[in-house]
Protein backbone atom coordinates (compact mmCIF):
# COMPACT_ATOMS: atom_id res chain seq x y z
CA UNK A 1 45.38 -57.13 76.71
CA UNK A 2 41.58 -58.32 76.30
CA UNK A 3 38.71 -56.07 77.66
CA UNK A 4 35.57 -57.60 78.91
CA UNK A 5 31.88 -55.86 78.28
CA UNK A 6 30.23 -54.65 81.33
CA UNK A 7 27.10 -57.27 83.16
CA UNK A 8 25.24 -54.21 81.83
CA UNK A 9 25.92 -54.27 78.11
CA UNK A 10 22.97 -55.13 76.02
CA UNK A 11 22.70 -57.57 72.96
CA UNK A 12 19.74 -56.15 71.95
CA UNK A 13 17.65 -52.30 72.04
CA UNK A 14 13.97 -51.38 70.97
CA UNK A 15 14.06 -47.65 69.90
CA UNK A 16 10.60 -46.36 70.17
CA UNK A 17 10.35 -43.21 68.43
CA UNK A 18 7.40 -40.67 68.76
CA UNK A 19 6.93 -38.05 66.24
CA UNK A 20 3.46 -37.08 67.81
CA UNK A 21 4.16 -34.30 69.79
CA UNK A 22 3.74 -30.72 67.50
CA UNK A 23 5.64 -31.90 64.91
CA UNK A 24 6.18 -32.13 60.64
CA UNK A 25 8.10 -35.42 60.69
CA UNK A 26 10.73 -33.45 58.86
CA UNK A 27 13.48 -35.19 61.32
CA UNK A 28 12.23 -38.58 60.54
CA UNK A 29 12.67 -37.81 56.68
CA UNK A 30 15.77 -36.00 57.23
CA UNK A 31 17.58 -39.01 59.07
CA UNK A 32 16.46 -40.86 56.10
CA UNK A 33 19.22 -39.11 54.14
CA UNK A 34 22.00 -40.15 56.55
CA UNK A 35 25.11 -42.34 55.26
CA UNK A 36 27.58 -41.93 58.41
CA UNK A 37 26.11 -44.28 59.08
CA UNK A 38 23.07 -44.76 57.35
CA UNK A 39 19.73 -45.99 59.72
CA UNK A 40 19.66 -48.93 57.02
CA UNK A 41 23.27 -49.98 58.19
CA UNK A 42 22.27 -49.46 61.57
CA UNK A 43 19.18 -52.02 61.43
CA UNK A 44 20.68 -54.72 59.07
CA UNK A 45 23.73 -54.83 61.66
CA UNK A 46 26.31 -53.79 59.22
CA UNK A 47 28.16 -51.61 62.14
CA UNK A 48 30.42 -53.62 63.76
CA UNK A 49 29.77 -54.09 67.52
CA UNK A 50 26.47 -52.57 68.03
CA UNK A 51 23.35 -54.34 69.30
CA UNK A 52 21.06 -55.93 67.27
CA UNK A 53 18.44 -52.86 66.89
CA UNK A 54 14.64 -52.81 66.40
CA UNK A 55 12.68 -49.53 65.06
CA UNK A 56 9.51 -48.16 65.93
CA UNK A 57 8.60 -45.50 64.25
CA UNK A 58 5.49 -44.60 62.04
CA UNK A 59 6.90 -43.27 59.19
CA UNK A 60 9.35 -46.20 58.58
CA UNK A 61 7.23 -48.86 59.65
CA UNK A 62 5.49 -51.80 57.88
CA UNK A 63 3.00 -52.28 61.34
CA UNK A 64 0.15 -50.12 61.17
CA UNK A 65 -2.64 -50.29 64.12
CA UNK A 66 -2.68 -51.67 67.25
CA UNK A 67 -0.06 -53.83 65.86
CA UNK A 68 2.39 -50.71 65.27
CA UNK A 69 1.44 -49.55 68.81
CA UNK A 70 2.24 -53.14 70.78
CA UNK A 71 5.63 -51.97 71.48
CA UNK A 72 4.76 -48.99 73.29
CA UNK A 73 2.06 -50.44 75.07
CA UNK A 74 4.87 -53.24 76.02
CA UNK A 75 7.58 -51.00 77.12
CA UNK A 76 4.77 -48.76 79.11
CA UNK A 77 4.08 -52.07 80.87
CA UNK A 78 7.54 -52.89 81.73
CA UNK A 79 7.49 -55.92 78.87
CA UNK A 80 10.25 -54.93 76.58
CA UNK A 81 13.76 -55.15 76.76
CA UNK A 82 16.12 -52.13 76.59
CA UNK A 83 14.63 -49.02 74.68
CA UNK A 84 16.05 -46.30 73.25
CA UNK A 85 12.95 -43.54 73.57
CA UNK A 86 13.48 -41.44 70.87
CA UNK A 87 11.17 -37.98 70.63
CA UNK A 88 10.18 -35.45 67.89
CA UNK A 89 8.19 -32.43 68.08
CA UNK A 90 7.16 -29.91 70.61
CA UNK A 91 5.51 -31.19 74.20
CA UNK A 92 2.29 -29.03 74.55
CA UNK A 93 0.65 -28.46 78.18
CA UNK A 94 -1.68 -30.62 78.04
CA UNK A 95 -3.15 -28.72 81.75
CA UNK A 96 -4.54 -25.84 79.20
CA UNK A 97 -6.15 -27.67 76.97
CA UNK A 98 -9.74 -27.03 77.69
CA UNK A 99 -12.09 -29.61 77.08
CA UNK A 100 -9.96 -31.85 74.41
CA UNK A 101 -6.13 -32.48 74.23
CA UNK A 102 -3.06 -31.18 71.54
CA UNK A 103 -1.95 -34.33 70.31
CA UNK A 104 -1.80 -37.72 70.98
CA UNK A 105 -0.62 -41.34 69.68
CA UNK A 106 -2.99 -44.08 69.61
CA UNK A 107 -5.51 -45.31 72.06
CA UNK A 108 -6.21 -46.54 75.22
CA UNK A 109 -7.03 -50.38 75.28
CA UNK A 110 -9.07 -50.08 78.42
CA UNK A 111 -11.01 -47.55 77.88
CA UNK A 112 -10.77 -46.52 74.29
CA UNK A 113 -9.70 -42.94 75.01
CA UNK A 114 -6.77 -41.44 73.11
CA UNK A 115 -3.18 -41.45 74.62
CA UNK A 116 -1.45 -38.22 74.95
CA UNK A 117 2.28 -37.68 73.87
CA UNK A 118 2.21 -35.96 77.49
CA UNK A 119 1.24 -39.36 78.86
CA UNK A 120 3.54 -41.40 76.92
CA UNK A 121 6.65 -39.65 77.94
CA UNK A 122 5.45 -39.90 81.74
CA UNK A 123 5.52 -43.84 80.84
CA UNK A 124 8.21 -44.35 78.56
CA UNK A 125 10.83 -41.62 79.63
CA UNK A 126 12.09 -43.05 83.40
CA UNK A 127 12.21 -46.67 82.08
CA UNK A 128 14.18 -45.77 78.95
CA UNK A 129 17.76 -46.54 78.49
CA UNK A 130 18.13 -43.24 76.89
CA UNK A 131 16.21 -40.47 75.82
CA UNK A 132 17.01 -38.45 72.30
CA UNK A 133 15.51 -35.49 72.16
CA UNK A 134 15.64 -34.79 67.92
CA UNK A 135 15.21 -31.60 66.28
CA UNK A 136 14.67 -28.14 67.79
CA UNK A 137 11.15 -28.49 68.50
CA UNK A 138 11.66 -31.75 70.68
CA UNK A 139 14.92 -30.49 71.95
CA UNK A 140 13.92 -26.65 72.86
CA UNK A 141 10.63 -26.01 71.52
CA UNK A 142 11.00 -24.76 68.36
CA UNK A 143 8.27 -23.09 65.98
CA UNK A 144 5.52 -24.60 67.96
CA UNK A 145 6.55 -23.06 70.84
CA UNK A 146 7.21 -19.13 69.99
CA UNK A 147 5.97 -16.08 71.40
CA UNK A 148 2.28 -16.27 71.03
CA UNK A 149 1.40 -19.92 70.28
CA UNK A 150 -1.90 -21.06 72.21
CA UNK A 151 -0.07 -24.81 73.19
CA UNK A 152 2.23 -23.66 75.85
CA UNK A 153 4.39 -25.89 73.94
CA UNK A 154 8.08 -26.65 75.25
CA UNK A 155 11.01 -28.80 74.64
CA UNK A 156 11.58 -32.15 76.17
CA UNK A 157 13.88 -30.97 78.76
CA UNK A 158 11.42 -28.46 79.96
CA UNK A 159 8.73 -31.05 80.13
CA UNK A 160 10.85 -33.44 81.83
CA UNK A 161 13.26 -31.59 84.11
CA UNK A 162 16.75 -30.34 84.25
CA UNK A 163 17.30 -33.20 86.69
CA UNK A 164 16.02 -35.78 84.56
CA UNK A 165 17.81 -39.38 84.25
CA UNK A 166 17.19 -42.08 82.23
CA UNK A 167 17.48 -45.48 83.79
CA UNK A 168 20.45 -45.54 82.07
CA UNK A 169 21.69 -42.73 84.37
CA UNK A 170 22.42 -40.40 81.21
CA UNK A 171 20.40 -36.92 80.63
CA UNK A 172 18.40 -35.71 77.95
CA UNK A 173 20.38 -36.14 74.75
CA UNK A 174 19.60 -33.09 72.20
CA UNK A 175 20.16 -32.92 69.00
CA UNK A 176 19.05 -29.63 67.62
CA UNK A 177 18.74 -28.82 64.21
CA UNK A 178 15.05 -27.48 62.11
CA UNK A 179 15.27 -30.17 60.86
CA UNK A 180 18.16 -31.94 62.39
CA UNK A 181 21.39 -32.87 59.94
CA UNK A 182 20.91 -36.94 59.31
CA UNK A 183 24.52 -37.36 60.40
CA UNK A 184 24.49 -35.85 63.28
CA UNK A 185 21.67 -37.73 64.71
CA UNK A 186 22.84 -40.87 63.62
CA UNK A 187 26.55 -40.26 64.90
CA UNK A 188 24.64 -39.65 68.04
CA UNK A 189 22.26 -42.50 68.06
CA UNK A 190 25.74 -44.66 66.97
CA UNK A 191 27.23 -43.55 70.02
CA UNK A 192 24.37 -44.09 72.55
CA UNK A 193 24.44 -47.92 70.92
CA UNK A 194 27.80 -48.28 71.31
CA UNK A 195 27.64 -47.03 75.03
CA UNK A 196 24.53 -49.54 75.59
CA UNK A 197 26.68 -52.60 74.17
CA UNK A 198 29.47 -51.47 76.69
CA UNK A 199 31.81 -50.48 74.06
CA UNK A 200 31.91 -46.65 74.51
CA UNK A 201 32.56 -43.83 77.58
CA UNK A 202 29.51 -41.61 78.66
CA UNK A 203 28.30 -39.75 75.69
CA UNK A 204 30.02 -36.32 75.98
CA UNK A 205 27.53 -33.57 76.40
CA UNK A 206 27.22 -29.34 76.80
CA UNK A 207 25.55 -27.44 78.95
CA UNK A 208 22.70 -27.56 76.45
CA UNK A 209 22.71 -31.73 76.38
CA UNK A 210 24.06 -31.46 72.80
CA UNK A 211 26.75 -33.56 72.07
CA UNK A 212 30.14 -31.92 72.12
CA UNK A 213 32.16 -33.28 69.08
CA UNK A 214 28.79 -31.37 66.97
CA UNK A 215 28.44 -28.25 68.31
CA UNK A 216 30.90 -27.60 70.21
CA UNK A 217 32.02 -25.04 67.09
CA UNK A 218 30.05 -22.00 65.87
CA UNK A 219 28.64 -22.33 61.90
CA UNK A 220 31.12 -19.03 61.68
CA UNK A 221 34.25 -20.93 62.19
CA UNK A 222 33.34 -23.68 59.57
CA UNK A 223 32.14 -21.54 57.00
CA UNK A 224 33.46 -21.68 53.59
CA UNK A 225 32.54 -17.18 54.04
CA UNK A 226 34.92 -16.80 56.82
CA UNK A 227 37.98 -15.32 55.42
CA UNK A 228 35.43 -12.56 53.78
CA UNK A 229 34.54 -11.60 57.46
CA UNK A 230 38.05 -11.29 58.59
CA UNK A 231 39.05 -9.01 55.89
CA UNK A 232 35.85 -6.83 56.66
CA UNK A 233 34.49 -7.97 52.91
CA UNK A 234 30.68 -8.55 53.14
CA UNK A 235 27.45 -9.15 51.03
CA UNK A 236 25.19 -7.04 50.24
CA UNK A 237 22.85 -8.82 48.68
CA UNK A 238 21.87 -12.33 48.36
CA UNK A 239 24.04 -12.82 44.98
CA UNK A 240 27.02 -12.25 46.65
CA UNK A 241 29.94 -15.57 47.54
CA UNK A 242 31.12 -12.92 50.43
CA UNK A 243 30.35 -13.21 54.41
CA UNK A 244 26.76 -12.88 54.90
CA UNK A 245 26.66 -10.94 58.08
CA UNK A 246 24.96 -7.81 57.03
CA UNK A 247 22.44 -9.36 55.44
CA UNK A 248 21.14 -10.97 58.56
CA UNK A 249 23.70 -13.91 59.32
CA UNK A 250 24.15 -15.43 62.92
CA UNK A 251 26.98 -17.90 61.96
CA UNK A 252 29.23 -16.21 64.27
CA UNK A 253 27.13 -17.06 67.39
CA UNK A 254 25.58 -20.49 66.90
CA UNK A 255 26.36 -23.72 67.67
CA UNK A 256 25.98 -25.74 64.84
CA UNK A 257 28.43 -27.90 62.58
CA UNK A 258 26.87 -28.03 59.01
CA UNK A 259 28.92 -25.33 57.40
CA UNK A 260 31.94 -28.20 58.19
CA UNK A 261 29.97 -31.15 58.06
CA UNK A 262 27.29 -30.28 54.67
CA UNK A 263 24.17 -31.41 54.73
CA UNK A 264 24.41 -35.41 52.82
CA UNK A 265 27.59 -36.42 51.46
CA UNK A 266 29.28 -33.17 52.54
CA UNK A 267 27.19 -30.99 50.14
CA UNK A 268 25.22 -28.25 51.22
CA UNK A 269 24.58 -26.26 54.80
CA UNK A 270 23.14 -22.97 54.64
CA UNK A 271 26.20 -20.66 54.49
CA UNK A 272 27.16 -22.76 52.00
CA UNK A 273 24.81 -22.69 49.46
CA UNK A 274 23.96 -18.98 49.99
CA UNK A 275 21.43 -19.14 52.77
CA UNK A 276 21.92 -17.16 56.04
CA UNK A 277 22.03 -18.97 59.68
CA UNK A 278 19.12 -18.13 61.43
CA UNK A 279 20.15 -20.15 64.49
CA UNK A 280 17.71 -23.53 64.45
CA UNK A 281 20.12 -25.37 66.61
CA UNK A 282 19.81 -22.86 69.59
CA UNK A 283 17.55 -22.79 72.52
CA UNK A 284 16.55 -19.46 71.67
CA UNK A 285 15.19 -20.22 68.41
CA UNK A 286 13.10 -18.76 66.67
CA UNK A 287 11.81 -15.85 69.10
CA UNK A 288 15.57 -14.51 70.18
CA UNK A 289 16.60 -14.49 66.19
CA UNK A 290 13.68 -12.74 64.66
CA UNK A 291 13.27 -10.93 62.31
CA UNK A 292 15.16 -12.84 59.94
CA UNK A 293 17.15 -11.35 57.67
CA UNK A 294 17.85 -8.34 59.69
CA UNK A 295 21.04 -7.91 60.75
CA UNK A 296 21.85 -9.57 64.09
CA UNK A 297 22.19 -7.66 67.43
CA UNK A 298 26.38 -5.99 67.25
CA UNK A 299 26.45 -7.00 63.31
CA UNK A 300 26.82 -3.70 63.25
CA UNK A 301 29.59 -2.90 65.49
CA UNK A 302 31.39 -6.37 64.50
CA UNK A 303 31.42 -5.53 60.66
CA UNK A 304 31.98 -1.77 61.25
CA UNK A 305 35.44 -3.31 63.09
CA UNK A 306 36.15 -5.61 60.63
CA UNK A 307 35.68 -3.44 57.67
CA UNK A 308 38.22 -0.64 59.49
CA UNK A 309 41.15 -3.00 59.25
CA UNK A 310 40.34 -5.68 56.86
CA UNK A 311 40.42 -2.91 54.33
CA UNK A 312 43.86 -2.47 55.44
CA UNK A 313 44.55 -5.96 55.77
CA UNK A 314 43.07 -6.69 52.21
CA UNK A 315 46.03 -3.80 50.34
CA UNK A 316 48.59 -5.27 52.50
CA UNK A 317 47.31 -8.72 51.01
CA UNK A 318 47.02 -7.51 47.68
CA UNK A 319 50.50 -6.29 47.36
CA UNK A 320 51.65 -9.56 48.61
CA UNK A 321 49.50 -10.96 45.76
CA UNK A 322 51.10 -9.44 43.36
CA UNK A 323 54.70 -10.06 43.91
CA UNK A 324 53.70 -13.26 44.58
CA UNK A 325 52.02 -13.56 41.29
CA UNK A 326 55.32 -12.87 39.45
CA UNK A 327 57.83 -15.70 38.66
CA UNK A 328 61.18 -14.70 40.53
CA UNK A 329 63.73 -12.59 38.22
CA UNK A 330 66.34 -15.80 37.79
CA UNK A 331 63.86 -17.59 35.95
CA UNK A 332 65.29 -16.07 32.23
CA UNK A 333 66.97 -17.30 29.06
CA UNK A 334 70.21 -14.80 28.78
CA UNK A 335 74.06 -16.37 28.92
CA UNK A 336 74.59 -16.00 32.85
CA UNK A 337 73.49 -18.54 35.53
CA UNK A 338 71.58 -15.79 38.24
CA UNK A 339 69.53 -17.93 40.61
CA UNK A 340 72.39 -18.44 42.97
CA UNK A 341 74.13 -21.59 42.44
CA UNK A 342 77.34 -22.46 44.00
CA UNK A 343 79.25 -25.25 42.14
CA UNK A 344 81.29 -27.48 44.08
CA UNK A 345 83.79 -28.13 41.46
CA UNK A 346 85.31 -25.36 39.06
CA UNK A 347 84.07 -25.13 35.31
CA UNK A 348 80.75 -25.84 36.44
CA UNK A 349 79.58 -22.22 36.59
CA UNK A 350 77.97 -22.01 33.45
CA UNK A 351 76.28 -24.93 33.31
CA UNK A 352 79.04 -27.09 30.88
CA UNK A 353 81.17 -29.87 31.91
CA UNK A 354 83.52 -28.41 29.77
């Protein structure tokens, strides 16, 4: 059987990446890190099948200027091809801004005045392919955007709408994380290439936009601590290999994959390497998980639970231990055969073919 690519597939994608709005670049250097596969393989078209791909983005770009800035200005003008619109950082309101503006990426050719991310997403976003919403702040807000911040900052999908398509036809893609794991995003990105050459289904997505197949798990149920919370074992300080809980872990209630997945090469994630979850990867971050290091809301209740029967559990398991610990009673050097063996032919009790 031979499949045949869609009149829609593309050969070829821009992605035009912004990390203007209220952010700390720290996605753009995290992605840097990311091997599955890496952005290098993506760009030299060592990934089989995927469009030829072109990246725009300030940190990893030789253009500097107006010549860095042509793309933009070409896509804005309906003069590129396909574009991936990529976005990082916070969207402030620019309508409470007083006399100046929050941030902004380049200038206007016409009249010299300088752009506003605000401005470029009204010109980039609806002729996009896709949008990618990367890292919290882009995808929910973030620091920038926390109880008291003078910005009125908000994610993308607050900017933009929750009915939002791309000319694609797909939604907001988030992908969360402060900053956001390399793989993840470039799994993503992968997939959104793939989908754009015709070669792969409609990205799978939550309620959230985040793709499925990442956080479709809690950090609880990948974490190497897990088996400490079941048997009602927890930290108590910092030092401590055991479930982290009491000492103000959310694992157990947010969406995130990096306790499974590491950080680069599989090594690291907070749990992991004896941090707490403080939930970047959720909506609600940071306002609905402060204070940090406090024990979350029910910690209390949940541990108190565990701790009633997983000190049972852990005798009942430590008895098993220690038979199990003990070679069984056959295994000895006297003159009679005891583990059970039933010869098939006489004279072959005691182990002689006499």
């Amino acid at each position: 059987m031979t499949t045949t690519r869609p009149d829609t597939a593309v050969d070829e994608v821009h992605i035009l990446w912004t990390s203007e709005g209220m952010s700390c670049d720290g996605d753009t250097v995290s992605v840097t890190a990311a091997s599955l596969p890496s952005i290098e393989d993506v760009l030299l078209g060592l990934v089989p099948g995927l469009p030829k791909v072109h990246l725009h983005n300030k940190v990893l770009a030789k253009e500097t200027g107006a010549e860095f800035m042509a793309a933009f200005h070409q896509a804005a003008a309906g003069q590129l091809g396909p574009y991936i619109f990529v976005v990082e950082g916070s969207i402030p309101n620019e309508k409470i801004n007083g006399d100046g503006f929050w941030t902004s990426m380049g200038n206007d050719p016409a009249t010299g005045q300088p752009i506003t991310v605000n401005q470029w997403i009204d010109r980039l976003a609806p002729g996009a392919w896709a949008v990618v919403a990367i890292g919290t702040c882009a995808t929910y807000g973030g620091i920038h955007a926390m109880a008291g911040n003078p910005t009125g900052c908000m994610g993308l999908g607050d900017y933009l709408g929750a009915d939002f398509r791309s000319a694609g036809g797909l939604p907001i893609v988030n992908v969360p994380g402060c900053p956001v794991q390399p793989d993840n995003f470039m799994e993503t990105l992968t997939w959104l290439l793939y989908q754009a050459a015709g070669l792969a289904p409609m990205i799978p997505l939550d309620r959230q936009l985040r793709p499925t197949w990442l956080f479709g798990k809690t950090v609880h149920e990948g974490c190497d601590r897990a088996g400490y919370y079941e048997q009602g074992d927890f930290a108590r300080d910092y030092n401590s290999p055991k479930c982290q809980v009491k000492i103000g872990c959310w694992g157990p209630v947010v969406n995130c994959n990096v306790t499974k997945r590491g950080w680069m090469d599989g090594i690291g994630g907070c749990p992991n390497v004896g941090g707490i979850c403080i939930g970047c990867t959720m909506p609600g971050f940071p306002d609905k998980f402060m204070p940090f290091m406090d024990q979350p809301p029910g910690a209390s209740v949940s541990s108190g639970t565990a701790g009633v029967y997983g000190a049972m559990i852990r005798r009942l398991r430590a008895i098993t231990n220690k038979t199990a610990n003990k070679e069984p009673k056959w295994r000895h050097n006297e003159d009679k055969l005891t583990s059970g063996y039933d010869p098939r032919w006489p004279g072959l009790e005691g182990g002689s073919s006499r």
